[in-house]
PDB file of N, CA and C in Angstrom:
ATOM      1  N   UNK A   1      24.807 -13.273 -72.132  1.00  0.00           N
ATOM      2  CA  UNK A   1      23.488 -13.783 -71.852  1.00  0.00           C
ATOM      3  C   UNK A   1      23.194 -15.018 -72.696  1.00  0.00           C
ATOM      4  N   UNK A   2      23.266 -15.064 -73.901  1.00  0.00           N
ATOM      5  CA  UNK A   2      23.499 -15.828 -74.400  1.00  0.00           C
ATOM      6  C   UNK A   2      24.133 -17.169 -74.401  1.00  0.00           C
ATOM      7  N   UNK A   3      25.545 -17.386 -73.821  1.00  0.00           N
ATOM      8  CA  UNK A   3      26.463 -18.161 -73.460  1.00  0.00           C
ATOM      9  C   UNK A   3      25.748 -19.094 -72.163  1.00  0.00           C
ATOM     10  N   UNK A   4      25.451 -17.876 -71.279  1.00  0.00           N
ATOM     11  CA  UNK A   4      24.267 -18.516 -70.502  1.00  0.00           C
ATOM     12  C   UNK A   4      23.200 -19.362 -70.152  1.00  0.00           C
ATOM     13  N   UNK A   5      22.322 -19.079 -71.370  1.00  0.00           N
ATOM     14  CA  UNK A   5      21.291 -19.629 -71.920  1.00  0.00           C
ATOM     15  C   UNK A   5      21.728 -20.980 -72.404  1.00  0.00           C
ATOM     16  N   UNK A   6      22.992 -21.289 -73.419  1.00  0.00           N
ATOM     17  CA  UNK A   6      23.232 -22.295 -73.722  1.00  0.00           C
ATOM     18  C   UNK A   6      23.842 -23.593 -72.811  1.00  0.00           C
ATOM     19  N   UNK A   7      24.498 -22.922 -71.834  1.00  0.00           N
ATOM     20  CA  UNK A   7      24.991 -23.390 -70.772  1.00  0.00           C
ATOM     21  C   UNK A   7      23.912 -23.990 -69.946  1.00  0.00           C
ATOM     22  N   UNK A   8      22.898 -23.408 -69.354  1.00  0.00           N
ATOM     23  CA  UNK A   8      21.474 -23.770 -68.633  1.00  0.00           C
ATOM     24  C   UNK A   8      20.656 -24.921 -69.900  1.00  0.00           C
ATOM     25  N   UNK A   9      20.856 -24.682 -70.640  1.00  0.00           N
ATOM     26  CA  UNK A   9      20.060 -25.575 -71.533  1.00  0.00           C
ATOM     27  C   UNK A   9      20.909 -27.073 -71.981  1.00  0.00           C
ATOM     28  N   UNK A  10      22.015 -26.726 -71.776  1.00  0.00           N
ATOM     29  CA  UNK A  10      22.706 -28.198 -71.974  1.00  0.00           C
ATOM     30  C   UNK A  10      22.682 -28.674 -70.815  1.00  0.00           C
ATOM     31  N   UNK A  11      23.044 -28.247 -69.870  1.00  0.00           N
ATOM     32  CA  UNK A  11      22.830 -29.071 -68.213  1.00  0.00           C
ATOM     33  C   UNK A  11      21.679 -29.809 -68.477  1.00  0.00           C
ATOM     34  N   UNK A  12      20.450 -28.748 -68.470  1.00  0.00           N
ATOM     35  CA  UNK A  12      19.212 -29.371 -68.371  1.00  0.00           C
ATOM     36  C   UNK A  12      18.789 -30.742 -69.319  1.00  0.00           C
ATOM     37  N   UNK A  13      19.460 -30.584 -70.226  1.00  0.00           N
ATOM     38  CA  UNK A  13      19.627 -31.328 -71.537  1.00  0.00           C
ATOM     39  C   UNK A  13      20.606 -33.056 -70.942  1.00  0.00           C
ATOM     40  N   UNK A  14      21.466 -33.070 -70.147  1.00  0.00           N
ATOM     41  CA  UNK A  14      22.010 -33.708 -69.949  1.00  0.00           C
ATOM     42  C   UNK A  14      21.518 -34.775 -68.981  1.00  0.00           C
ATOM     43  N   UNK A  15      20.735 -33.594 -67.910  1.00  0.00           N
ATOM     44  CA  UNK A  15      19.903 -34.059 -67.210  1.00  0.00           C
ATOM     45  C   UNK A  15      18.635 -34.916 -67.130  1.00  0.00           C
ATOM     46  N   UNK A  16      18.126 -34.606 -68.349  1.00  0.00           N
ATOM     47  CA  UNK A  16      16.352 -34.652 -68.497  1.00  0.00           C
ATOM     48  C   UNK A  16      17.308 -36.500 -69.341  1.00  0.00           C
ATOM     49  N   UNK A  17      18.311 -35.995 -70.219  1.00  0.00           N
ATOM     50  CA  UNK A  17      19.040 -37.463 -70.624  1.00  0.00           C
ATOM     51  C   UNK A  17      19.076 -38.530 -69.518  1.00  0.00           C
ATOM     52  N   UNK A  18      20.124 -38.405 -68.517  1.00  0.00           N
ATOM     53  CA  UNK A  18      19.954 -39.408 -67.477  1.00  0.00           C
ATOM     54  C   UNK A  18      18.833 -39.392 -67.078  1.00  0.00           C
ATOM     55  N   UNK A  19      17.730 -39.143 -66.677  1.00  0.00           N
ATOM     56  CA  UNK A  19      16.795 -39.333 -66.075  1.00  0.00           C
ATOM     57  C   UNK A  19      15.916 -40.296 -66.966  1.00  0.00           C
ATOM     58  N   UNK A  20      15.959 -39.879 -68.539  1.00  0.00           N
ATOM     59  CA  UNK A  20      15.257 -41.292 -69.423  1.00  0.00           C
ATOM     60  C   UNK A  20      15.982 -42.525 -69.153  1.00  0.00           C
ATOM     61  N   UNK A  21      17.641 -42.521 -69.171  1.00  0.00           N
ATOM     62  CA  UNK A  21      17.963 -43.807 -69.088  1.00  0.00           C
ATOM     63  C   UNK A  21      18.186 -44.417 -67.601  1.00  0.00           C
ATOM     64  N   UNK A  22      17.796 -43.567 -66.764  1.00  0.00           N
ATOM     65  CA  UNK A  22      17.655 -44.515 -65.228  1.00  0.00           C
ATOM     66  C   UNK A  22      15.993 -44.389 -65.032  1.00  0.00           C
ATOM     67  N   UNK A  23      15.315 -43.889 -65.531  1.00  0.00           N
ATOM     68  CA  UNK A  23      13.718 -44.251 -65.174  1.00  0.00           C
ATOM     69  C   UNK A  23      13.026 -43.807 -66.550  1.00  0.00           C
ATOM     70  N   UNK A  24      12.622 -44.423 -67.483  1.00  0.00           N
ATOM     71  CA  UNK A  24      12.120 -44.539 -68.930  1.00  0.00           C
ATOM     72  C   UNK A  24      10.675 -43.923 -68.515  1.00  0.00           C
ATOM     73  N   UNK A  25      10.393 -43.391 -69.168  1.00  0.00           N
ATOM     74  CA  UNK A  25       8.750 -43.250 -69.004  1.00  0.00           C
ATOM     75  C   UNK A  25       8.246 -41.937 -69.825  1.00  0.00           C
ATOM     76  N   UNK A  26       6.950 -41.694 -69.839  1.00  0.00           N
ATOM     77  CA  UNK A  26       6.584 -40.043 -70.745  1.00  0.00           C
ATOM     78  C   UNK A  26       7.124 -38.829 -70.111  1.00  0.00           C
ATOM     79  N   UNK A  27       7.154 -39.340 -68.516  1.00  0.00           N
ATOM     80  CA  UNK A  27       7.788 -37.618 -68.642  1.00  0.00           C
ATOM     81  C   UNK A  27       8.903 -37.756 -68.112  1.00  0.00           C
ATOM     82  N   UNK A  28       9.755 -38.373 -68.098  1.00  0.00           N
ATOM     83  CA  UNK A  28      11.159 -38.290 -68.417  1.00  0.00           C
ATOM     84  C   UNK A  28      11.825 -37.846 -70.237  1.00  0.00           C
ATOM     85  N   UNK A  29      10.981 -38.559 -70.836  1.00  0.00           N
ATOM     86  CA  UNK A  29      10.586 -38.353 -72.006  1.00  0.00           C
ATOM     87  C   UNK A  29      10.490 -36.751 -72.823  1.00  0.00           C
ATOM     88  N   UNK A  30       9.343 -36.430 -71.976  1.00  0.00           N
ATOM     89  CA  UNK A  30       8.644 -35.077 -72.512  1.00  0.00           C
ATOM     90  C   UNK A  30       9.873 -34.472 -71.799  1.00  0.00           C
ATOM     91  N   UNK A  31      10.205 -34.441 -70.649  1.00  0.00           N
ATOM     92  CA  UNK A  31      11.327 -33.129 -70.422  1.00  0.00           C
ATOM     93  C   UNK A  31      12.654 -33.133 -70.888  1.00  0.00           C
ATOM     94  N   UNK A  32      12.742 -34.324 -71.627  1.00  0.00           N
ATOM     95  CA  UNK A  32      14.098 -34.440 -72.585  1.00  0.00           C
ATOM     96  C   UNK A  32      13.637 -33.531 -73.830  1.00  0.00           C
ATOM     97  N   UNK A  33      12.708 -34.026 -74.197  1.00  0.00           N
ATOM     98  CA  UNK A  33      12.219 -33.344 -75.575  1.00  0.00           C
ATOM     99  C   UNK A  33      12.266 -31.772 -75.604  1.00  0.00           C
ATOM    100  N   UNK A  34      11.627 -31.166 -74.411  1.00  0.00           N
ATOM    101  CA  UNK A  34      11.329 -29.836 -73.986  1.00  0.00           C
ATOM    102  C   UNK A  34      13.283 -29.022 -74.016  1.00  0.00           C
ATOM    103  N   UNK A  35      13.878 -30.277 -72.916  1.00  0.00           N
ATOM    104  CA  UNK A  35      15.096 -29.573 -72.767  1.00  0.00           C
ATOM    105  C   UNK A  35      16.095 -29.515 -73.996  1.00  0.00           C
ATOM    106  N   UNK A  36      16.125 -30.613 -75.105  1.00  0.00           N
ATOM    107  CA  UNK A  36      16.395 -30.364 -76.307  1.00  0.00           C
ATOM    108  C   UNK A  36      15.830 -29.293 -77.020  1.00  0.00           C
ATOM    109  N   UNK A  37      14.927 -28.879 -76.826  1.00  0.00           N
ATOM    110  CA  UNK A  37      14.322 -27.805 -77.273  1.00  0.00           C
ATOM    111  C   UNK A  37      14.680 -26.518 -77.389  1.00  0.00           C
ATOM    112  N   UNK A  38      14.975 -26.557 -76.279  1.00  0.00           N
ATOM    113  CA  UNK A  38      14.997 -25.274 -75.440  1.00  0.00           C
ATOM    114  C   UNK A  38      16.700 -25.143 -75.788  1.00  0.00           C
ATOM    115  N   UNK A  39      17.926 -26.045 -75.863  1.00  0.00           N
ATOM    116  CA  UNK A  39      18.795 -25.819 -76.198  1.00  0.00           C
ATOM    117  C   UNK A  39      19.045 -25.700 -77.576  1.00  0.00           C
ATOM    118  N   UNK A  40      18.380 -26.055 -78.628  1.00  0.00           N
ATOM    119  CA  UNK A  40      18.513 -25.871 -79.975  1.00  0.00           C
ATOM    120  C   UNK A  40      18.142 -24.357 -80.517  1.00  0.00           C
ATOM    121  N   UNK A  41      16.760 -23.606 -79.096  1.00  0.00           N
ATOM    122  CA  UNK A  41      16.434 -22.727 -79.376  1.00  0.00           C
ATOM    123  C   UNK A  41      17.612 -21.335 -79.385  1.00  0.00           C
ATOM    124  N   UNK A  42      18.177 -21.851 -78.477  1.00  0.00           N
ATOM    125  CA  UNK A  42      19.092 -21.306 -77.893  1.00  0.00           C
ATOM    126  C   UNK A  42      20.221 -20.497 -79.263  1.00  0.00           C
ATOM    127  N   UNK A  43      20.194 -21.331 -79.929  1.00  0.00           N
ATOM    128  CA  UNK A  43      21.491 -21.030 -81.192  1.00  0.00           C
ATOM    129  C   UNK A  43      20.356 -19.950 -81.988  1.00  0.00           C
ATOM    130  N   UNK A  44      19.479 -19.861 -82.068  1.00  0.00           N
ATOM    131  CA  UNK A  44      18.585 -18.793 -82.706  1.00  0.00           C
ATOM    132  C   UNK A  44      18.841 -17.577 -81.953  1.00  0.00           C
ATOM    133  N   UNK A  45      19.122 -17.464 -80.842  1.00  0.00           N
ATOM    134  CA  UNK A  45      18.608 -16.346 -80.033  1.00  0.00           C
ATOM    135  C   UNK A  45      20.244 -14.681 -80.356  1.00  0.00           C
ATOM    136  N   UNK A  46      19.514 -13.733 -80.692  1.00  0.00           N
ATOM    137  CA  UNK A  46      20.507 -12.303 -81.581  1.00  0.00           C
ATOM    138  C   UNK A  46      21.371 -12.386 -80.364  1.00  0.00           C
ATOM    139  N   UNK A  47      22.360 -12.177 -81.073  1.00  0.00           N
ATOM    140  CA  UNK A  47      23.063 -11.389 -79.987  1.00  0.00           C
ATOM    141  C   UNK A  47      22.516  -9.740 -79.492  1.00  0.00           C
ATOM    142  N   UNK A  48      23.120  -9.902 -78.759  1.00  0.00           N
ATOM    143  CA  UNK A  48      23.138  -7.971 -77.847  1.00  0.00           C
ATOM    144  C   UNK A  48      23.064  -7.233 -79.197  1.00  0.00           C
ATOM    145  N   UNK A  49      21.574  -6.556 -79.567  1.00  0.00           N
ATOM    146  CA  UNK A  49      21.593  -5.347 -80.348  1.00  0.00           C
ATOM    147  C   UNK A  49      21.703  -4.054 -79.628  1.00  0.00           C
ATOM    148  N   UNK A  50      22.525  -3.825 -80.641  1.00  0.00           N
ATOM    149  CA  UNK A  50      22.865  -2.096 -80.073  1.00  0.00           C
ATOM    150  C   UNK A  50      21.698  -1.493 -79.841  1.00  0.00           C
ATOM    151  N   UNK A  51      21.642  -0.273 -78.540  1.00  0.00           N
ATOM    152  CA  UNK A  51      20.308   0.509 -78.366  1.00  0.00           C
ATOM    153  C   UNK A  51      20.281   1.531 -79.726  1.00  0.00           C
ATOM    154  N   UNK A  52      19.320   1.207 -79.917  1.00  0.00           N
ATOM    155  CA  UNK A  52      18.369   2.494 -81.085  1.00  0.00           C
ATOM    156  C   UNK A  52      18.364   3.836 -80.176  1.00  0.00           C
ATOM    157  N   UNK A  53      19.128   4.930 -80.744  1.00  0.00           N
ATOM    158  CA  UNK A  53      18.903   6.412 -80.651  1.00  0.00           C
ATOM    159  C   UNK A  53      17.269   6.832 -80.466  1.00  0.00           C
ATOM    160  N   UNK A  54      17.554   7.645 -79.747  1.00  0.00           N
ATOM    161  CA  UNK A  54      15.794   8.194 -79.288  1.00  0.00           C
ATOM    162  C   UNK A  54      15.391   9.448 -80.834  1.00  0.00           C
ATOM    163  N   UNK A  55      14.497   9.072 -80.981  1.00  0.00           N
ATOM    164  CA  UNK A  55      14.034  10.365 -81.854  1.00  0.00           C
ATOM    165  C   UNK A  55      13.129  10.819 -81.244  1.00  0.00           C
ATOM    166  N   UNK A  56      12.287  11.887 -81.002  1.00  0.00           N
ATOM    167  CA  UNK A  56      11.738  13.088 -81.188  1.00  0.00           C
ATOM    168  C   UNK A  56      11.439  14.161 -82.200  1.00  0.00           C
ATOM    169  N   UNK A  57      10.086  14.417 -82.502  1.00  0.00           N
ATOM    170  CA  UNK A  57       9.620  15.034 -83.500  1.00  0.00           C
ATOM    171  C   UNK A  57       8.376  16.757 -82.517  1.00  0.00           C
ATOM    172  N   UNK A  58       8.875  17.334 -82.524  1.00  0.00           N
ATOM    173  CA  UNK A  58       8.236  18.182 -82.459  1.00  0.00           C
ATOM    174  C   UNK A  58       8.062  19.926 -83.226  1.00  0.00           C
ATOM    175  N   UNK A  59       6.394  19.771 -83.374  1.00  0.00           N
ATOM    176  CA  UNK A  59       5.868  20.736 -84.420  1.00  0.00           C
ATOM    177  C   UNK A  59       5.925  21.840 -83.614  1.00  0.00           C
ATOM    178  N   UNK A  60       5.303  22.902 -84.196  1.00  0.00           N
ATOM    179  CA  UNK A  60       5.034  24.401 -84.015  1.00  0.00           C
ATOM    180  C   UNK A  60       6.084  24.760 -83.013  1.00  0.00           C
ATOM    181  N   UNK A  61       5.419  25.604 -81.922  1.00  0.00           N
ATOM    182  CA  UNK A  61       6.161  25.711 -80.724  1.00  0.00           C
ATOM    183  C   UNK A  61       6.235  25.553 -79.572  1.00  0.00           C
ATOM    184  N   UNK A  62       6.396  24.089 -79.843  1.00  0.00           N
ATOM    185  CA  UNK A  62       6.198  23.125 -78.666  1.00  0.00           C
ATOM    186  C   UNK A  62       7.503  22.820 -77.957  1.00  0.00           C
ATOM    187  N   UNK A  63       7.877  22.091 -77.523  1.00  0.00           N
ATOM    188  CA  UNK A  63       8.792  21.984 -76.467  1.00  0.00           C
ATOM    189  C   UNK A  63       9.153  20.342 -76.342  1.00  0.00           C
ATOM    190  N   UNK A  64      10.116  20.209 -76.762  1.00  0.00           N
ATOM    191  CA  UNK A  64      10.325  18.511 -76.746  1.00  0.00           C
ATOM    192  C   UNK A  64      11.822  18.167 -75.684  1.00  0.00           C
ATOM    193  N   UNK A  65      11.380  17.412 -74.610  1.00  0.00           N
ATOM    194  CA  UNK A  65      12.293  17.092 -73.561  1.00  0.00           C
ATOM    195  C   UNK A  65      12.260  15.556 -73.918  1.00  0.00           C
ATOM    196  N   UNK A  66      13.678  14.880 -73.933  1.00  0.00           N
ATOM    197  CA  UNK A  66      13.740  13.887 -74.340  1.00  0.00           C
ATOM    198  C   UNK A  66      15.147  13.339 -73.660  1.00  0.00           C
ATOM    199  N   UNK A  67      14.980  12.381 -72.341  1.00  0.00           N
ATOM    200  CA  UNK A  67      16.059  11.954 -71.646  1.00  0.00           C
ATOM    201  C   UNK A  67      15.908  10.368 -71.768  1.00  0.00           C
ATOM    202  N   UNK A  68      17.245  10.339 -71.617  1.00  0.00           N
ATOM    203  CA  UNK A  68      17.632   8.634 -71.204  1.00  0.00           C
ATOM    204  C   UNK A  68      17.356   8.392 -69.855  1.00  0.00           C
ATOM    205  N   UNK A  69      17.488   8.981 -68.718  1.00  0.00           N
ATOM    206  CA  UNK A  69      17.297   9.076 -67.779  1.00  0.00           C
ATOM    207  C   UNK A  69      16.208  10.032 -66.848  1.00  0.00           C
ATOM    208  N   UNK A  70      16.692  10.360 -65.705  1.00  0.00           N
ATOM    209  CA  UNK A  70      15.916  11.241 -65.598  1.00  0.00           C
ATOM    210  C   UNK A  70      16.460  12.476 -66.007  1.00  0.00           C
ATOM    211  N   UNK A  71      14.876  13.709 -66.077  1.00  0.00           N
ATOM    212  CA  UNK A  71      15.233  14.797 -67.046  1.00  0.00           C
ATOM    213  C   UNK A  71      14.836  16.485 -65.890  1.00  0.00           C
ATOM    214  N   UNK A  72      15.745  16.920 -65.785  1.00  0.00           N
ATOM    215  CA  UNK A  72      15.578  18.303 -65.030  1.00  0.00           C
ATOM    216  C   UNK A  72      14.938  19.366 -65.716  1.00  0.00           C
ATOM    217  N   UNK A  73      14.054  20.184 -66.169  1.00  0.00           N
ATOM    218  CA  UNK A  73      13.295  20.943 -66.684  1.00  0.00           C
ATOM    219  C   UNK A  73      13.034  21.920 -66.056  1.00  0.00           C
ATOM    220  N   UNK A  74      14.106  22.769 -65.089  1.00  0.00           N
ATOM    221  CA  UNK A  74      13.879  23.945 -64.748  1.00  0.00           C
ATOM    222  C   UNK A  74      14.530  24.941 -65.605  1.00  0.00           C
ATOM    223  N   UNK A  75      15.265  24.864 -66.396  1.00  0.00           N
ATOM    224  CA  UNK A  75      15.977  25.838 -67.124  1.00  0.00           C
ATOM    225  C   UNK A  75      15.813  25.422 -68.437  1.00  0.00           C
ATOM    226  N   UNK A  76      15.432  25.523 -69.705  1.00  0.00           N
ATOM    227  CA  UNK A  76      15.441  25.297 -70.673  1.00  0.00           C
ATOM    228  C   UNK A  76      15.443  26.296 -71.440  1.00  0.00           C
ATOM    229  N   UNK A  77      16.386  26.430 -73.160  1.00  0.00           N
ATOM    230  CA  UNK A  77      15.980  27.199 -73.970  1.00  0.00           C
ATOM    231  C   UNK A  77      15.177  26.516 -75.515  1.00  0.00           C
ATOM    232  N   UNK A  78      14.579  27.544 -76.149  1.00  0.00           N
ATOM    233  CA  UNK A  78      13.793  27.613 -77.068  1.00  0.00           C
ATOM    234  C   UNK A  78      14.626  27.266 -78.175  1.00  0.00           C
ATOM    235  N   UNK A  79      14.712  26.266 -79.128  1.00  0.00           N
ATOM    236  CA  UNK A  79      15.668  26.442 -80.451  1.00  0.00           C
ATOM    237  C   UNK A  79      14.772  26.466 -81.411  1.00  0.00           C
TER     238      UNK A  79
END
């Protein structure tokens, strides 16, 4: 995703470039600026964090169902 991002942002980057030097003006301008932007932002952006484990906390005697997906709840035991 990442690789991506940088890829889309240098095109655009290259682009918004020719477009200042075949027609000069503010917003040829401003969308160079924006698309530099947006590709510099790019080197900031995490890589793929691992998913965080689900926790669940349950008191007395309650009953805690806790799926990644969907969750079937016809049979359950008590621990």
């Amino acid at each position: 995703m990442r690789l991506a991002a940088q890829i889309a942002a240098l095109v655009a980057t290259l682009i918004s470039i020719a477009w200042v030097i075949y027609k000069p003006g503010l917003d040829s301008a401003a969308a160079t600026a924006a698309a530099i932007a947006a590709l510099l932002s790019t080197f900031f952006l995490k890589k793929g964090a691992p998913e965080s484990k689900q926790v669940q906390h349950v008191s007395g005697k309650g009953v805690g169902i806790q799926a990644g997906r969907d969750a079937k709840v016809d049979n359950f035991e008590r621990k």
